[in-house]
Protein backbone atom coordinates (compact mmCIF):
# COMPACT_ATOMS: atom_id res chain seq x y z
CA UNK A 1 0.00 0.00 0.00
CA UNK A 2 3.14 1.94 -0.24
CA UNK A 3 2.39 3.38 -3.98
CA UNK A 4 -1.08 4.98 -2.49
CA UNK A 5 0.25 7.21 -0.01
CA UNK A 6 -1.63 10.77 -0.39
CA UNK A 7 -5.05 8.64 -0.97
CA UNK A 8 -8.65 7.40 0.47
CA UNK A 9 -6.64 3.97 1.62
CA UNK A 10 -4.29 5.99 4.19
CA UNK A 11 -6.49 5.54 6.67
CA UNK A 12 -6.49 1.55 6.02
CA UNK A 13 -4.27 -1.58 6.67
CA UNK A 14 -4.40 -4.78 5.21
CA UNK A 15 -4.61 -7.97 7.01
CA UNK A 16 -1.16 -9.49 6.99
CA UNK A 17 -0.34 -5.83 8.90
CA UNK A 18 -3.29 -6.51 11.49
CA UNK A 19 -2.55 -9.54 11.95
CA UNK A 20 1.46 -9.03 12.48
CA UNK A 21 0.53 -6.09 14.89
CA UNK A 22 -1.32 -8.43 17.28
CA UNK A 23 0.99 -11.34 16.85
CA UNK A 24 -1.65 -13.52 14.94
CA UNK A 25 -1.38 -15.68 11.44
CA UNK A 26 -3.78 -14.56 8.67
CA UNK A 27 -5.77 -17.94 9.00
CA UNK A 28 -6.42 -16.50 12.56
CA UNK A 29 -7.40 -13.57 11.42
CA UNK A 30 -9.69 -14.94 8.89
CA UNK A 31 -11.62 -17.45 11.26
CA UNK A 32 -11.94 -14.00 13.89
CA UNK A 33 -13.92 -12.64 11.35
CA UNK A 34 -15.87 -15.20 10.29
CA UNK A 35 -17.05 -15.89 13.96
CA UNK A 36 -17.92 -12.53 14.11
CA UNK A 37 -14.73 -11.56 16.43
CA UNK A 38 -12.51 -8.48 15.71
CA UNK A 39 -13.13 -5.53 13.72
CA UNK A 40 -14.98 -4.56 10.83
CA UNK A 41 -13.05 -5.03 7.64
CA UNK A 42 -13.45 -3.96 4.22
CA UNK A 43 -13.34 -6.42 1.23
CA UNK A 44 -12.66 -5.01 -2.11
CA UNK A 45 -12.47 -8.38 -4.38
CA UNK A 46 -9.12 -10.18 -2.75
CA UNK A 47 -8.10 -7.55 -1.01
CA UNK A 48 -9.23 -7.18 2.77
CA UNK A 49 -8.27 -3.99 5.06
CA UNK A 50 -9.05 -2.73 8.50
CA UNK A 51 -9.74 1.08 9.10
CA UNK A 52 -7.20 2.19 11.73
CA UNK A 53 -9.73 4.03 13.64
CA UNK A 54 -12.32 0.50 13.59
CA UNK A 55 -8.70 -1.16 14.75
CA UNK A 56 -8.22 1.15 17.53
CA UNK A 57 -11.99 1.21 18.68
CA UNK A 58 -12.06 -2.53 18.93
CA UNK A 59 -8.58 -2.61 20.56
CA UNK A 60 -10.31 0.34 23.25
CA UNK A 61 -13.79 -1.86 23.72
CA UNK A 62 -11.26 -4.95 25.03
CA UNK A 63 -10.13 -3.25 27.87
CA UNK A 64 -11.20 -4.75 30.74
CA UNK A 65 -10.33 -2.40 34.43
CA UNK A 66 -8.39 -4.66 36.90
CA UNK A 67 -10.33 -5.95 39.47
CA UNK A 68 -8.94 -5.32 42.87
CA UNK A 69 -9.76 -7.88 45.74
């Protein structure tokens, strides 16, 4: 996604970048979304990206505040 710097897709990664930020395969990746787990994703024909702000919203809603006994 290099070449399209300056366009729409700044905003986006693809899924072998999601999935390398949270340590996962692509297959992992895949079966998150088809169990309805993660965050939305975009598919234009092959290609499949995350918007960094749907990334970062999901990432926020999986905080969880420590309990303290």
């Amino acid at each position: 996604m290099g070449d399209l710097e300056g366009s729409v897709l700044d905003g986006y990664i693809t899924k072998s970048q999601f999935a390398q930020m949270f340590g996962k395969t692509a297959r992992t990746v895949d079966r998150w979304a088809l169990t309805g787990y993660g965050p939305p994703r975009v598919q234009i024909g092959r290609v499949i990206l995350y918007s960094k702000t749907s990334v970062e919203a999901w990432l926020k809603s999986r905080e969880k505040q420590r309990r303290v006994s």
